[in-house]
Protein backbone atom coordinates (compact mmCIF):
# COMPACT_ATOMS: atom_id res chain seq x y z
CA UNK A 1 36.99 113.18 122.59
CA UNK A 2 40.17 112.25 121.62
CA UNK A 3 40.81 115.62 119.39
CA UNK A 4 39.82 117.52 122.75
CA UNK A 5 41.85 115.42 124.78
CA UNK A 6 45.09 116.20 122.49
CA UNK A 7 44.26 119.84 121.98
CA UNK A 8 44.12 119.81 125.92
CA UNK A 9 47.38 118.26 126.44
CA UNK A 10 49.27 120.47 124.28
CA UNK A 11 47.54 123.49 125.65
CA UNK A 12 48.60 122.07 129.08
CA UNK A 13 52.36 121.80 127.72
CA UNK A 14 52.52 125.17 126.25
CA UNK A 15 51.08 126.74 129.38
CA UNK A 16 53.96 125.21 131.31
CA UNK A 17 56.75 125.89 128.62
CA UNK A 18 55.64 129.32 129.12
CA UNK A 19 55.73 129.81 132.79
CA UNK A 20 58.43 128.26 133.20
CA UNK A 21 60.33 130.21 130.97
CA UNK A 22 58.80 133.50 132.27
CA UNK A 23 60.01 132.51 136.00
CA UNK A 24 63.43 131.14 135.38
CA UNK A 25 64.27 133.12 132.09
CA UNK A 26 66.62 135.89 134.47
CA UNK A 27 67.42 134.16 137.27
CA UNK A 28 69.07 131.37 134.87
CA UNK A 29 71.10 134.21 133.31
CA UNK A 30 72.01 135.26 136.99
CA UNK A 31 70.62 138.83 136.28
CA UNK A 32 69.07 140.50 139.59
CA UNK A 33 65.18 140.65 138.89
CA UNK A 34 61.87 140.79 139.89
CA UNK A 35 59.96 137.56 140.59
CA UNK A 36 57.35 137.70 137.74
CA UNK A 37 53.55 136.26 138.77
CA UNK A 38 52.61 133.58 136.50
CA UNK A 39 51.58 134.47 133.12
CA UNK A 40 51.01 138.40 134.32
CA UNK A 41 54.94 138.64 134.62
CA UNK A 42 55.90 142.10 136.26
CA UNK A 43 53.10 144.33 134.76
CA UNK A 44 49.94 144.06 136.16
CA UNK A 45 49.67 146.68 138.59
CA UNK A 46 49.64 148.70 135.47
CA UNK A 47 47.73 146.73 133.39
CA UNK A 48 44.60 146.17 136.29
CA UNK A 49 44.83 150.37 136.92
CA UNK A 50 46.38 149.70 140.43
CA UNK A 51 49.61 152.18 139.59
CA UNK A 52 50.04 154.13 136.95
CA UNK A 53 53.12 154.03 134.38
CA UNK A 54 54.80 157.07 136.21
CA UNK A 55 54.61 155.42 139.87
CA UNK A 56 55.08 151.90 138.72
CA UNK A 57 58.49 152.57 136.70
CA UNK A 58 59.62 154.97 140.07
CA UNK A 59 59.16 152.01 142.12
CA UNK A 60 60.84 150.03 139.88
CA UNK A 61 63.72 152.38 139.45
CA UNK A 62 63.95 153.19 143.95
CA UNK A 63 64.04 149.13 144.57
CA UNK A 64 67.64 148.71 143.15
CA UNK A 65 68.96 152.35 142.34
CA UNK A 66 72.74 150.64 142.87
CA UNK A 67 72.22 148.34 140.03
CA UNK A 68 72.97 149.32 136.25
CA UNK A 69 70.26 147.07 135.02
CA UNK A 70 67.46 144.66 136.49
CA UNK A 71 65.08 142.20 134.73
CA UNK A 72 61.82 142.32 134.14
CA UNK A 73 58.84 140.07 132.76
CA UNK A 74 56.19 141.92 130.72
CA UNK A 75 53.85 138.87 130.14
CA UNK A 76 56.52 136.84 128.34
CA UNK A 77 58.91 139.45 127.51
CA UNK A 78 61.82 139.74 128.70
CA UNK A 79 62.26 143.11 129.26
CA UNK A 80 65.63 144.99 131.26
CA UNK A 81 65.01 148.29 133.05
CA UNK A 82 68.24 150.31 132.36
CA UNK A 83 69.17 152.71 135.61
CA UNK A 84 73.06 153.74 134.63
CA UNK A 85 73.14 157.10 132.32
CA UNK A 86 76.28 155.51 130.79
CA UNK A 87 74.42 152.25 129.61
CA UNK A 88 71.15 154.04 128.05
CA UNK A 89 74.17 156.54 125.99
CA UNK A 90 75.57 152.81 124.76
CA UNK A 91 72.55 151.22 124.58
CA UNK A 92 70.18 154.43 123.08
CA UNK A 93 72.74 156.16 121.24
CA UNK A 94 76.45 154.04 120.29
CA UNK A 95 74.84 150.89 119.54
CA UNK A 96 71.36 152.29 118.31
CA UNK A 97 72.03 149.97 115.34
CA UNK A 98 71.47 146.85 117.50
CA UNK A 99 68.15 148.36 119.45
CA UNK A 100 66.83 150.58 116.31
CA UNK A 101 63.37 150.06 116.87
CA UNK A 102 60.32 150.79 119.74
CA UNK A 103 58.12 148.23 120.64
CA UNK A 104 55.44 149.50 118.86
CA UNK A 105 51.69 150.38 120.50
CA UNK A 106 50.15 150.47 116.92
CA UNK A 107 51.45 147.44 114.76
CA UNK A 108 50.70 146.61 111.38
CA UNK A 109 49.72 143.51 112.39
CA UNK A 110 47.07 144.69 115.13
CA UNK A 111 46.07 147.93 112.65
CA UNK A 112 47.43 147.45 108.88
CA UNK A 113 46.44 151.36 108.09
CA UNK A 114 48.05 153.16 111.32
CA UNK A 115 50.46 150.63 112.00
CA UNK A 116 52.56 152.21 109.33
CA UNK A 117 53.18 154.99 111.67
CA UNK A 118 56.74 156.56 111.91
CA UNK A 119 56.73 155.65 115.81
CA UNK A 120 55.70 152.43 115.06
CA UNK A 121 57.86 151.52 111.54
CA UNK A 122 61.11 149.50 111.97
CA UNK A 123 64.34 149.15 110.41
CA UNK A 124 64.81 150.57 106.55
CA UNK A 125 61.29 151.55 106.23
CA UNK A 126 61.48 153.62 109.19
CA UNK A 127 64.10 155.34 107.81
CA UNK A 128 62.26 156.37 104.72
CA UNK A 129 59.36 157.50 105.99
CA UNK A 130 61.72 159.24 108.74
CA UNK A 131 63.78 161.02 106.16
CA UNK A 132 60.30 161.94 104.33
CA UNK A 133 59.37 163.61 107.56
CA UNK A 134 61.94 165.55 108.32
CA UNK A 135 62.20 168.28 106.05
CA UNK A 136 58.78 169.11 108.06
CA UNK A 137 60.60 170.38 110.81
CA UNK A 138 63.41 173.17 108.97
CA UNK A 139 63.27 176.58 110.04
CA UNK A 140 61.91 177.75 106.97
CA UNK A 141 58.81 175.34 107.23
CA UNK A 142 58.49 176.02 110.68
CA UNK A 143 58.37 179.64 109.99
CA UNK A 144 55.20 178.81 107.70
CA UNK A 145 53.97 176.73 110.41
CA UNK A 146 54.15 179.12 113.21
CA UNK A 147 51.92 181.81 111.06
CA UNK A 148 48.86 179.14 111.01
CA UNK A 149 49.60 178.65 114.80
CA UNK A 150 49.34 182.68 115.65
CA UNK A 151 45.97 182.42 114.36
CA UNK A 152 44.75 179.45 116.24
CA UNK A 153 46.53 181.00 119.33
CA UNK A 154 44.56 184.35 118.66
CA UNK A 155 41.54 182.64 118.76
CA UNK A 156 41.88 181.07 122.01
CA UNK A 157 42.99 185.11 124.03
CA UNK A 158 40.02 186.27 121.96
CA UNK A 159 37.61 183.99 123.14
CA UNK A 160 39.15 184.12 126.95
CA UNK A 161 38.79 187.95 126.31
CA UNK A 162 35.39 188.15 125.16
CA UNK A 163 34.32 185.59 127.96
CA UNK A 164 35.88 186.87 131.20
CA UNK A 165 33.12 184.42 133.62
CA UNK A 166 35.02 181.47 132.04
CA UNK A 167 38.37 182.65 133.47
CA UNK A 168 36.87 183.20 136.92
CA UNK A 169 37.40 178.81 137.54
CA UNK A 170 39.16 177.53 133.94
CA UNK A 171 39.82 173.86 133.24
CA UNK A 172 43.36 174.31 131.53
CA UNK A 173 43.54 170.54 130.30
CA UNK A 174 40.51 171.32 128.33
CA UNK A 175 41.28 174.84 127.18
CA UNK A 176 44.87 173.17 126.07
CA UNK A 177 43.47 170.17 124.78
CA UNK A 178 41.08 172.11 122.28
CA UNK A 179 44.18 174.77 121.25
CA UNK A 180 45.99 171.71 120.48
CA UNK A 181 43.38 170.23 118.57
CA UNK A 182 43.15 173.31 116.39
CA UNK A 183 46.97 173.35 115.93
CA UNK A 184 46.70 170.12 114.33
CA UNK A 185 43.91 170.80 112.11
CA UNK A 186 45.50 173.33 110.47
CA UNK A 187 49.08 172.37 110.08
CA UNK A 188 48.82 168.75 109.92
CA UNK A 189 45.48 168.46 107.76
CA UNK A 190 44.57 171.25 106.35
CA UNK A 191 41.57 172.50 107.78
CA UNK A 192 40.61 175.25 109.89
CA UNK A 193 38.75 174.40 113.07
CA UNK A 194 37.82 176.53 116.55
CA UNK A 195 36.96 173.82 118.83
CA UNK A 196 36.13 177.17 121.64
CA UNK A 197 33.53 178.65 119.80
CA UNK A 198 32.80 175.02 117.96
CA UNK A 199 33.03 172.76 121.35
CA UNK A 200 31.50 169.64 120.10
CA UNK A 201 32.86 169.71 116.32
CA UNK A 202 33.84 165.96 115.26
CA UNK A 203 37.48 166.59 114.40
CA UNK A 204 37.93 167.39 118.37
CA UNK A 205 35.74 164.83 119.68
CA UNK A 206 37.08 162.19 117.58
CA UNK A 207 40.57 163.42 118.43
CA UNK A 208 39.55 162.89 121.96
CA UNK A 209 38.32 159.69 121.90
CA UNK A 210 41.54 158.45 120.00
CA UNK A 211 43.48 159.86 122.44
CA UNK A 212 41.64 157.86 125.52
CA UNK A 213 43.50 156.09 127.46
CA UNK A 214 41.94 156.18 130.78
CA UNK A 215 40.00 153.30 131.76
CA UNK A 216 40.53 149.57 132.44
CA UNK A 217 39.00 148.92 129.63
CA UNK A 218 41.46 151.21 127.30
CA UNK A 219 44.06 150.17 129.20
CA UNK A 220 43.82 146.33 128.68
CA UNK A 221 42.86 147.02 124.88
CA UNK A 222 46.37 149.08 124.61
CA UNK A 223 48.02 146.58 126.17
CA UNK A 224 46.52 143.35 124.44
CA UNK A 225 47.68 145.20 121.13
CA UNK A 226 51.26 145.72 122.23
CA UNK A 227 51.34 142.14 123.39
CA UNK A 228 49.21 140.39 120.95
CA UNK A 229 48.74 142.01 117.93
CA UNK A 230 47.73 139.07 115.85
CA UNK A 231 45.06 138.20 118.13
CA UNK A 232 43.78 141.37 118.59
CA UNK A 233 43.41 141.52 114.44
CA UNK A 234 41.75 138.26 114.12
CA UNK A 235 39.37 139.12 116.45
CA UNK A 236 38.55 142.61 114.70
CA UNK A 237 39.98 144.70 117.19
CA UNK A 238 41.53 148.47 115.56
CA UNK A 239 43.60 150.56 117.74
CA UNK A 240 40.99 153.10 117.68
CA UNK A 241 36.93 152.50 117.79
CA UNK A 242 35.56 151.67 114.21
CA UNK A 243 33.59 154.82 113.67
CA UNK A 244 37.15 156.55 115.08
CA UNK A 245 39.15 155.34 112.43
CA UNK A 246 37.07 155.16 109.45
CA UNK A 247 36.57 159.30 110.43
CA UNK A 248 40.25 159.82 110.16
CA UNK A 249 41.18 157.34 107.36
CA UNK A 250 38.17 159.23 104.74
CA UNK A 251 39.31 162.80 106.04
CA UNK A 252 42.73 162.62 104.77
CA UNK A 253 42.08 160.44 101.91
CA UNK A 254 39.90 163.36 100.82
CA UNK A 255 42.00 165.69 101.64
CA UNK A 256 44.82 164.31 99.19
CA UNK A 257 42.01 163.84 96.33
CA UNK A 258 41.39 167.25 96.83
CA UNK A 259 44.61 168.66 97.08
CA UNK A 260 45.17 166.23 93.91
CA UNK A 261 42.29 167.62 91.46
CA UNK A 262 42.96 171.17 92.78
CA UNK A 263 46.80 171.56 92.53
CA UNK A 264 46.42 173.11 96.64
CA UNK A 265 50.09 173.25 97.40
CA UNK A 266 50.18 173.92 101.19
CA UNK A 267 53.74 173.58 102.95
CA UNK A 268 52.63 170.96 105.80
CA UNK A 269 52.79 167.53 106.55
CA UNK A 270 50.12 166.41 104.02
CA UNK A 271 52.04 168.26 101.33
CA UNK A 272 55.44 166.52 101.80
CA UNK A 273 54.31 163.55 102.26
CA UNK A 274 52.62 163.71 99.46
CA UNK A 275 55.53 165.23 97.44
CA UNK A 276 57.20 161.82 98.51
CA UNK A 277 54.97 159.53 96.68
CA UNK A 278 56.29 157.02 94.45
CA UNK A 279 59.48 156.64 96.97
CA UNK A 280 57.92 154.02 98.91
CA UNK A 281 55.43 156.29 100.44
CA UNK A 282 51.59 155.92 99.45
CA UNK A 283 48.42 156.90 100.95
CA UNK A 284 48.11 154.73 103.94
CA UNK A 285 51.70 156.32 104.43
CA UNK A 286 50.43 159.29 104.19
CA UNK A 287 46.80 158.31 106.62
CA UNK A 288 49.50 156.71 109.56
CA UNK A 289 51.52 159.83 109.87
CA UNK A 290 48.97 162.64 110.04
CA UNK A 291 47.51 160.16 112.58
CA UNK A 292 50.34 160.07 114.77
CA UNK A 293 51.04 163.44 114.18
CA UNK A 294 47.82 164.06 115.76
CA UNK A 295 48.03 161.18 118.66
CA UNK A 296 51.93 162.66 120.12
CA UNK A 297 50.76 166.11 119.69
CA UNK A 298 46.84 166.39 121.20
CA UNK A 299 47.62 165.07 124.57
CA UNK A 300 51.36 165.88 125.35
CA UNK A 301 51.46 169.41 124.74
CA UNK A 302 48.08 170.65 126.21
CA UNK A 303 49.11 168.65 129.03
CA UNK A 304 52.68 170.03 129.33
CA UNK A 305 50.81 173.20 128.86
CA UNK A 306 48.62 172.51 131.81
CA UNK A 307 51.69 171.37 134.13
CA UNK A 308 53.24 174.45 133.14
CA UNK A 309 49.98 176.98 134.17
CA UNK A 310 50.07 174.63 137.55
CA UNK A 311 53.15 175.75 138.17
CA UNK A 312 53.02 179.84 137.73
CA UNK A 313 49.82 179.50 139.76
CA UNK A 314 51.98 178.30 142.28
CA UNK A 315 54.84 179.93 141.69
CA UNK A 316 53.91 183.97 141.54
CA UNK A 317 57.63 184.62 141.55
CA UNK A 318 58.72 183.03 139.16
CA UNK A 319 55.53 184.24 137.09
CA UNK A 320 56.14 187.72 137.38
CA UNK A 321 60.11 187.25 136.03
CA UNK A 322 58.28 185.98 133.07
CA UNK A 323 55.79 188.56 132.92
CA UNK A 324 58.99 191.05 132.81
CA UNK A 325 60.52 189.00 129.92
CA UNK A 326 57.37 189.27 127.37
CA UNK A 327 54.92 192.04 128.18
CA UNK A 328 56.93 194.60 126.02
CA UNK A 329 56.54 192.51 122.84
CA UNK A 330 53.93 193.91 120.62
CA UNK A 331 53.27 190.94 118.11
CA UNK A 332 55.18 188.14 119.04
CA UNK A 333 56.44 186.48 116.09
CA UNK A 334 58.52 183.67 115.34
CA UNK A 335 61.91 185.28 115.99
CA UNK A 336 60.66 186.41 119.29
CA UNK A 337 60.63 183.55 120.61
CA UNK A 338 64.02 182.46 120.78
CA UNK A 339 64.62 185.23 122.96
CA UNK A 340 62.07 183.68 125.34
CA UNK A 341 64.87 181.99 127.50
CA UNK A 342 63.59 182.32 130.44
CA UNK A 343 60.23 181.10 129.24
CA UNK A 344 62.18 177.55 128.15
CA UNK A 345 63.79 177.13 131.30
CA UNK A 346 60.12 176.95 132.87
CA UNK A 347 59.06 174.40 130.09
CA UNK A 348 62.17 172.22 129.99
CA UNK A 349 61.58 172.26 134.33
CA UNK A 350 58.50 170.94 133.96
CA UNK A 351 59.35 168.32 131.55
CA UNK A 352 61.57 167.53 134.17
CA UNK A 353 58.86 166.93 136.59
CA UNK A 354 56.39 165.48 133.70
CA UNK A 355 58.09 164.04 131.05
CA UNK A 356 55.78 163.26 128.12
CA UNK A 357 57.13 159.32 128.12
CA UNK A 358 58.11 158.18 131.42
CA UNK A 359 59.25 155.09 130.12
CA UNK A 360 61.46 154.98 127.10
CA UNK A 361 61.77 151.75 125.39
CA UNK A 362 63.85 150.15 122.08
CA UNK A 363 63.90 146.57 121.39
CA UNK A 364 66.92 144.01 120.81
CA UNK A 365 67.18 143.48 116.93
CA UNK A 366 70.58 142.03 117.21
CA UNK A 367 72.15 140.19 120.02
CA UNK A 368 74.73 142.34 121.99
CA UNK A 369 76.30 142.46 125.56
CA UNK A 370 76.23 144.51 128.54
CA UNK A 371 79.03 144.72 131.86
CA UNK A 372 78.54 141.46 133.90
CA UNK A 373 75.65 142.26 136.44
CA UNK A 374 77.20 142.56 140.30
CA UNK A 375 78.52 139.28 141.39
CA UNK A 376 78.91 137.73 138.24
CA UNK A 377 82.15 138.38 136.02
CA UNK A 378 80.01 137.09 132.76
CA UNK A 379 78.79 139.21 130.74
CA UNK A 380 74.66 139.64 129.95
CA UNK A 381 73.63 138.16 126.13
CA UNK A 382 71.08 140.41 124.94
CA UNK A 383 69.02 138.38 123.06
CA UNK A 384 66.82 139.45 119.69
CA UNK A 385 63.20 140.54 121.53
CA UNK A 386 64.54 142.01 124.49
CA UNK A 387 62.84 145.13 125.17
CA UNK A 388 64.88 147.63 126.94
CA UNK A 389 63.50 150.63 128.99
CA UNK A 390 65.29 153.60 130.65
CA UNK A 391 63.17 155.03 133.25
CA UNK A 392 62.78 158.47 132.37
CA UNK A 393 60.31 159.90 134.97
CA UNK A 394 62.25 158.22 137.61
CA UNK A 395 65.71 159.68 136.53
CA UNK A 396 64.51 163.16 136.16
CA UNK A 397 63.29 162.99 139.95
CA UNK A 398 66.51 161.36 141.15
CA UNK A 399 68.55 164.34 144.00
CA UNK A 400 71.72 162.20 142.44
CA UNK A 401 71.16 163.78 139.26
CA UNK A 402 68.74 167.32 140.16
CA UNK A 403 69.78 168.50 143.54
CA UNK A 404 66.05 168.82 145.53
CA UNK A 405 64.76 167.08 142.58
CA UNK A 406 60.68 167.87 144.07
CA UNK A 407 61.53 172.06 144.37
CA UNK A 408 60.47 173.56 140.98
CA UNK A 409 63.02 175.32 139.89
CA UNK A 410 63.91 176.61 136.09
CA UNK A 411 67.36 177.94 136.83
CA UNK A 412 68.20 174.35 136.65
CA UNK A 413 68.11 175.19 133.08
CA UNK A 414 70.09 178.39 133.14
CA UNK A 415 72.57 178.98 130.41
CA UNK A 416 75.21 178.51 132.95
CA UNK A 417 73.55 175.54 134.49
CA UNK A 418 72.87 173.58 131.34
CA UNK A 419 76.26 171.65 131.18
CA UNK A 420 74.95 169.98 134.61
CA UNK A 421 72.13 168.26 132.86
CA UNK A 422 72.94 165.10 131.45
CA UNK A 423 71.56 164.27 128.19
CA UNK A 424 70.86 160.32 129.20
CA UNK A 425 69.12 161.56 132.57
CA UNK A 426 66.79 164.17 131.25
CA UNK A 427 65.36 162.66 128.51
CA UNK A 428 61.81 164.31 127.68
CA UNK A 429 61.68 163.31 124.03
CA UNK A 430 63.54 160.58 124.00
CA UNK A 431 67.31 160.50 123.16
CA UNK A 432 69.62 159.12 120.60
CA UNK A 433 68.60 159.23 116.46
CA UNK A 434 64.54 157.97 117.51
CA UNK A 435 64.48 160.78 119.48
CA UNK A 436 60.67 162.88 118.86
CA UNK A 437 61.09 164.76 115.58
CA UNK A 438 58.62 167.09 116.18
CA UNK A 439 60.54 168.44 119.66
CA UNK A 440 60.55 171.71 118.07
CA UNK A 441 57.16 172.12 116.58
CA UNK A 442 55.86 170.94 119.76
CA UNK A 443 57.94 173.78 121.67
CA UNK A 444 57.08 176.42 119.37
CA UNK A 445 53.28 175.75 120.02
CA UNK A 446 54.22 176.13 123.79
CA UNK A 447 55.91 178.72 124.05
CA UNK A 448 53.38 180.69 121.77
CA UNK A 449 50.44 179.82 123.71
CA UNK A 450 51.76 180.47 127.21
CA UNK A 451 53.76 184.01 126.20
CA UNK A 452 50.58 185.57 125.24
CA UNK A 453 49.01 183.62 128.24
CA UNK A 454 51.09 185.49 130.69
CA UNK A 455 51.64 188.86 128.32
CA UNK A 456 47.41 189.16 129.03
CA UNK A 457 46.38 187.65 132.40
CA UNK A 458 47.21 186.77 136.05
CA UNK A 459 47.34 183.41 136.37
CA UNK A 460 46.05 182.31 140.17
CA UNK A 461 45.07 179.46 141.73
CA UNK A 462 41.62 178.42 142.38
CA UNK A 463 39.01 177.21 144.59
CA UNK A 464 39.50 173.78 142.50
CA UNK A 465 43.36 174.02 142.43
CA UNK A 466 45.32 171.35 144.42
CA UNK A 467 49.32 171.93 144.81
CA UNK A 468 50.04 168.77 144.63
CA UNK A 469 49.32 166.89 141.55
CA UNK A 470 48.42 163.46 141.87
CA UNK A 471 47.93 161.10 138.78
CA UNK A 472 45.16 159.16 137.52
CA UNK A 473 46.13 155.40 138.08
CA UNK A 474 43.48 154.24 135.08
CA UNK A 475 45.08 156.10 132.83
CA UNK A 476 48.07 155.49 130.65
CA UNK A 477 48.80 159.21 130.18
CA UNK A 478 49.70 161.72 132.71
CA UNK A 479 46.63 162.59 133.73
CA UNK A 480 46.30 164.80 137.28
CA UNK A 481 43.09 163.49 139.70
CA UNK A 482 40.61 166.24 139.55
CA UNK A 483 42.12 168.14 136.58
CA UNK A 484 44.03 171.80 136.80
CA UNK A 485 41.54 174.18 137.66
CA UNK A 486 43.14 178.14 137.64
CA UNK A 487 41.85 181.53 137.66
CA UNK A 488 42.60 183.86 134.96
CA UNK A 489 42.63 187.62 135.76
CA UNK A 490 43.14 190.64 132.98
CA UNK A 491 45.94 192.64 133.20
CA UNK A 492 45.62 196.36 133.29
CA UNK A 493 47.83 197.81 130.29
């Protein structure tokens, strides 16, 4: 009784160390801030699938949009939502040496395999693996790339072609979602897949159940990992489901052995990594990146994809001006579509609307300060742990920044408009040297996909469609109530 009694007590103790320290830990630094719940802190309208990520950081951002900075409490984080442009360029970009790092979703702690991830790696070894990633992403590899692409983006106008009653009422998230899938297969792994024809092969439907994160349950998984990775390990928990992972740990271990005893030499992902062996890069290296590869590209560019389709449904004007701009291309290849301006201006406007991160986040490594908040002349101490978030979705719907910030409108983007966009407000993928290094790849894929979209069909709404787009609260990604639901109609030649 006595061991129970003790264990008790100093349960009891740390209980109230931590509460108070979660309640008092801004207001004692005289930081305006949100009055945290106990234990919850600031988060759990996300976390219980009340709000999703997108609302909850826009409420967050509207409650003090005079204030540079405001404090938050995720559980027992502290954590400072960052609303001045100039502070994210310090904190982001100047000082990025002091806040290198995210606060990662898949730690090696929590997931010893995919924690090694390039998203998810900090300090030196991020920069090694970084550096091993990059050459992924040149123009000449990229040119490579974009040939395996054409032929997964074939596939899909064949298959709408050949099967005109699909088009009549078409699910776009799931038409994108399985182009996307395809995309990956073949320039991240290797392997050549047609999830239309193929609609329940394993590569997609395990990609789609990694990529899950709608739910409660998902939700507080995702969550507990961020917060508690330790925990979540000793109590056998993986990032993904156990049948999940083991699927994508033995398919690119294979692949390597294969590549390996067959001398396959294959310009992708799998090759340079592999190329960069012996340099502090082995195969779990090698398993994390193709990984997250997959995970930032399945979901955020068929549903960018899907926003974008929304929109020219909407929007016949501004469809038909992009009609005019590809339907006299024959082939469209790779230098093609840099002349495809006014096709970016449509994607970078919808970014603007749906950024794929709508919060961006680093994490104090090294103490720093920021300007005195108003009414105090002392400055803020940034301590080590502090996580740091600018609120991207927010910013990019703020009329201080984009004039009738809810009007869809891609001249925003205009050659002659660009230098009004500031690079610390619209922030779509990220900003500073963590910024997404596979912006491009992601926009070539696009761009590809939707040209020969709107170079083939009419793209209307249907009896599904609904203008507005509302999001899923249960879900961590941007994920519209109801789906996107168009109508695709041949063009006459």
């Amino acid at each position: 009784m006595e061991v129970v009694t003790i264990l008790l007590t100093a349960l009891a103790i740390l209980l109230t160390y931590f509460i108070i320290r979660q309640m008092t830990y801004w207001s004692s630094r005289k930081v305006p801030h949100l009055r945290p719940i106990p234990l919850l802190g600031n988060t759990s309208s996300v976390f219980t699938g009340r709000q999703s990520p997108a609302e909850y950081s826009r409420e967050l951002y509207l409650q003090y949009p005079e204030l540079p900075y405001i404090g938050l409490m995720n559980f027992n984080t502290p954590t400072l939502l960052i609303n001045s442009p100039e502070l994210i360029k310090e904190i982001f970009i100047k000082n990025f040496d002091n806040n290198p790092d995210h606060l990662s979703f898949i730690t090696e702690e929590f997931d010893p395999i995919l924690g090694k991830n390039v998203f998810s790696l900090r300090g030196e070894r991020w920069r090694q693996v970084r550096g091993a990633l990059t050459p992924t992403f040149t123009a000449k590899k990229m040119k490579y790339l974009f040939t395996l692409i054409a032929e997964v983006s074939k596939n899909v106008i064949n298959y709408l072609e050949d099967h005109p009653q699909d088009c009549e009422l078409l699910d776009v998230r799931d038409l994108f979602t399985r182009y996307a899938n395809d995309v990956i297969a073949t320039s991240a792994f290797g392997l050549s897949v047609d999830s239309l024809k193929d609609r329940t092969n394993e590569f997609y439907l395990r990609g789609k159940d990694a990529t899950n994160l709608t739910g409660i349950s998902r939700i507080f998984k995702f969550v507990l990992g961020i917060s508690f990775p330790r925990m979540m390990r000793l109590l056998g928990q993986t990032y993904l489901s156990k049948d999940t992972n083991r699927f994508f740990i033995d398919l690119i271990r294979e692949e390597v052995k294969r590549r390996d005893l067959e001398k396959v030499v294959r310009p992708d992902m799998i090759h340079l990594l592999m190329q960069a062996r012996g340099d502090n890069i082995g195969i779990n290296d090698i398993v994390a990146q193709a990984f997250v590869f997959f995970l930032a590209g399945f979901d955020t560019t068929s549903s960018l994809m899907s926003f974008v389709i929304h929109q020219l449904a909407f929007h016949q004007d501004i469809q038909e001006k992009l009609h005019q701009e590809v339907e006299f291309l024959e082939e469209i290849n790779y230098e093609d579509l840099g002349k495809l301006k006014f096709l970016e201006m449509i994607i970078l406007e919808t970014l603007r609307f749906f950024p794929p991160i709508v919060l961006l986040d680093r994490v104090c490594s090294k103490r720093f300060k920021l300007p005195p908040p108003p009414g105090s002349s002392i400055q803020l101490d940034v301590e080590e742990g502090t996580v740091l978030w600018a609120p991207t979705f927010a910013m990019q719907r703020d009329n201080k920044y984009f004039p009738d910030p809810e009007t869809f409108d891609p001249e925003r983007f205009a050659e002659e408009n660009k230098g009004n966009v500031d690079p610390c407000v619209y922030m779509p993928f990220g900003v500073g040297p963590r910024k997404c290094i596979g912006e491009r790849f992601a926009i070539m894929e696009i761009k590809l996909m939707l040209a020969k979209l709107v170079k083939k069909f009419w793209i209307f709404p249907s009896e599904k469609s609904n203008k507005e787009i509302i999001l899923d609260k249960k879900s961590l990604n941007l994920v519209p109530i109801g789906g996107i639901w168009v109508k695709f109609e041949r063009r006459k030649v």
